[in-house]
Protein backbone atom coordinates (compact mmCIF):
# COMPACT_ATOMS: atom_id res chain seq x y z
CA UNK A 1 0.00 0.00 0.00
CA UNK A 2 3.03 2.53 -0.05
CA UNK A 3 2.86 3.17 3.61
CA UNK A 4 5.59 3.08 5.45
CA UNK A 5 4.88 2.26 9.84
CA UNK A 6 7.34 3.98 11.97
CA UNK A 7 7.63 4.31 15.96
CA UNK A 8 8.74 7.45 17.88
CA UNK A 9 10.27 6.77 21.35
CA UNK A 10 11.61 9.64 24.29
CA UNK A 11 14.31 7.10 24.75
CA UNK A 12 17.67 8.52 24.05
CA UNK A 13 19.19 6.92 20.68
CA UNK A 14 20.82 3.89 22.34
CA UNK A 15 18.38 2.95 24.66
CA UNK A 16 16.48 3.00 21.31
CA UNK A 17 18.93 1.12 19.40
CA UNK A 18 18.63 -1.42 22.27
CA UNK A 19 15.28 -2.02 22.26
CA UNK A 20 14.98 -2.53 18.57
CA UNK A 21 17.94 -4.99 18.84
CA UNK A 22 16.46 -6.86 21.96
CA UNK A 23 12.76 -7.17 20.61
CA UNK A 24 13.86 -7.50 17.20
CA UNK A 25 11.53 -5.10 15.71
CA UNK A 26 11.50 -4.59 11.84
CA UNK A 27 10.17 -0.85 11.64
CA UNK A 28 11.79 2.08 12.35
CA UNK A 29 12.22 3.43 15.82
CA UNK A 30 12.93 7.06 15.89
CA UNK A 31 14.52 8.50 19.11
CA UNK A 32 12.36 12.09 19.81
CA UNK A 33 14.91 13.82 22.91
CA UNK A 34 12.98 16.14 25.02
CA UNK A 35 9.58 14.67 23.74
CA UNK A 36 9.49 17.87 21.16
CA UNK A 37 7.20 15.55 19.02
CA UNK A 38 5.06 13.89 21.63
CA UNK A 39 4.80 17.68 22.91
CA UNK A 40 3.42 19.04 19.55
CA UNK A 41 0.88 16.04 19.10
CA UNK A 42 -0.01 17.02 22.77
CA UNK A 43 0.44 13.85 24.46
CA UNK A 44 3.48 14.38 26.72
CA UNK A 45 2.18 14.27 30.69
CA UNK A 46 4.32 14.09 33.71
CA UNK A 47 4.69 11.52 35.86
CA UNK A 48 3.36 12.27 39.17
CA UNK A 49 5.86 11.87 42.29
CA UNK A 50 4.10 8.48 43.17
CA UNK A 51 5.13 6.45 40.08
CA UNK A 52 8.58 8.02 39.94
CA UNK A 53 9.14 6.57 43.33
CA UNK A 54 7.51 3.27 41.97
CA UNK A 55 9.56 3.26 39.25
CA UNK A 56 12.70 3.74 41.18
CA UNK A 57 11.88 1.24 43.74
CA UNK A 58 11.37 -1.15 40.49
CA UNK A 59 14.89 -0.32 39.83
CA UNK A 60 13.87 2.02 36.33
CA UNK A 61 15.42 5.23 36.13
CA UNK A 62 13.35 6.88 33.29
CA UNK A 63 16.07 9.58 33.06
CA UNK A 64 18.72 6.97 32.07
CA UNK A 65 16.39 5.78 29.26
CA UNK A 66 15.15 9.14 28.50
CA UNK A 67 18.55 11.25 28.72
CA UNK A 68 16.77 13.95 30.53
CA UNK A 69 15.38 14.50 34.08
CA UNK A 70 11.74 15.62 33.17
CA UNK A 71 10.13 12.63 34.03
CA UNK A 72 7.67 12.83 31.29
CA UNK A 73 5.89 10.44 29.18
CA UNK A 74 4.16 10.22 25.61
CA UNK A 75 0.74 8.67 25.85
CA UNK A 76 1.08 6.24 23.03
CA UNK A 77 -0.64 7.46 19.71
CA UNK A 78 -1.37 6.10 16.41
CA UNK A 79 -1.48 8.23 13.12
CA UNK A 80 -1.59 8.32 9.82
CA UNK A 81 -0.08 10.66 7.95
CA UNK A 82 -0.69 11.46 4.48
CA UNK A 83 2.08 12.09 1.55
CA UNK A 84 0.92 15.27 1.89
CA UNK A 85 1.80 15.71 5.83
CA UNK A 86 -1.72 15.83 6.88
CA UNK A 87 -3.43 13.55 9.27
CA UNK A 88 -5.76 11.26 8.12
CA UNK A 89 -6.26 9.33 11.20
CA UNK A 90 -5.51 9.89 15.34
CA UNK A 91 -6.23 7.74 17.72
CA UNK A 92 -5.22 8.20 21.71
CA UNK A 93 -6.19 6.25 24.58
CA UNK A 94 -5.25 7.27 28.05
CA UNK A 95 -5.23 3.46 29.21
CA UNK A 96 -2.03 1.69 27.11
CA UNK A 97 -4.27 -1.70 27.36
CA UNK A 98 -6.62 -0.06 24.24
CA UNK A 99 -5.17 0.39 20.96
CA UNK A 100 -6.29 0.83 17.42
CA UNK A 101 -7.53 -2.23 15.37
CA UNK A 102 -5.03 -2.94 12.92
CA UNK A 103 -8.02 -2.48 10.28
CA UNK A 104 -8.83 0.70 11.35
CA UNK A 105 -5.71 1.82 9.89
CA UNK A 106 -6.02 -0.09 6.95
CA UNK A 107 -9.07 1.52 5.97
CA UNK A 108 -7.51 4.83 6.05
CA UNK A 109 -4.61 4.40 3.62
CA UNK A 110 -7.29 2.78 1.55
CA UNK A 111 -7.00 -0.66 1.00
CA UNK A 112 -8.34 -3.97 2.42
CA UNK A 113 -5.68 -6.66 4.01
CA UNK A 114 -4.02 -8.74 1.64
């Protein structure tokens, strides 16, 4: 179908690199520093001082992953993106359990599974 699927992470470039090495993905992973693109899709929240503790005591230092000391997060997103830049499709869920259907997406570049 032309379409190309591509993941944006706040992980620093290695941590990246890491990940797609350890969970052997075959898409690209692109590292976004600072969440500047998770920021301008408005999804970025901070963690609240709770789950930072949690996380620590569960031995995960999101600054070491995230090379900065914000202690923010992306919500994860789906969207498609047209050849001409514009969005054809968003979809955001505040609990990471729901995601899009895979058909969902499908239908928006057009096409029916193969």
């Amino acid at each position: 179908m032309g379409a190309s699927l591509i993941a944006v992470s706040p992980q620093s470039p290695d941590k990246t690199q890491a990940t797609l090495l350890k969970n052997f993905l075959q898409y690209e992973v692109l590292s976004d520093l600072g969440n500047e693109v998770g920021r301008r899709y408005g999804l970025v929240y901070r963690l609240p001082d709770w789950v930072r503790q949690l996380y620590i005591s569960l031995g995960v230092n999101l600054p070491d992953f995230n090379a900065d000391q914000s202690w923010e997060l992306p919500l994860a997103g789906t969207f498609v993106i047209g050849r001409d830049r514009r969005v054809i499709l968003s979809y955001v869920d505040s609990d990471p359990r729901k995601r899009l259907e895979p058909q969902a997406i499908l239908d928006a570049l057009g096409g029916k599974p193969a």
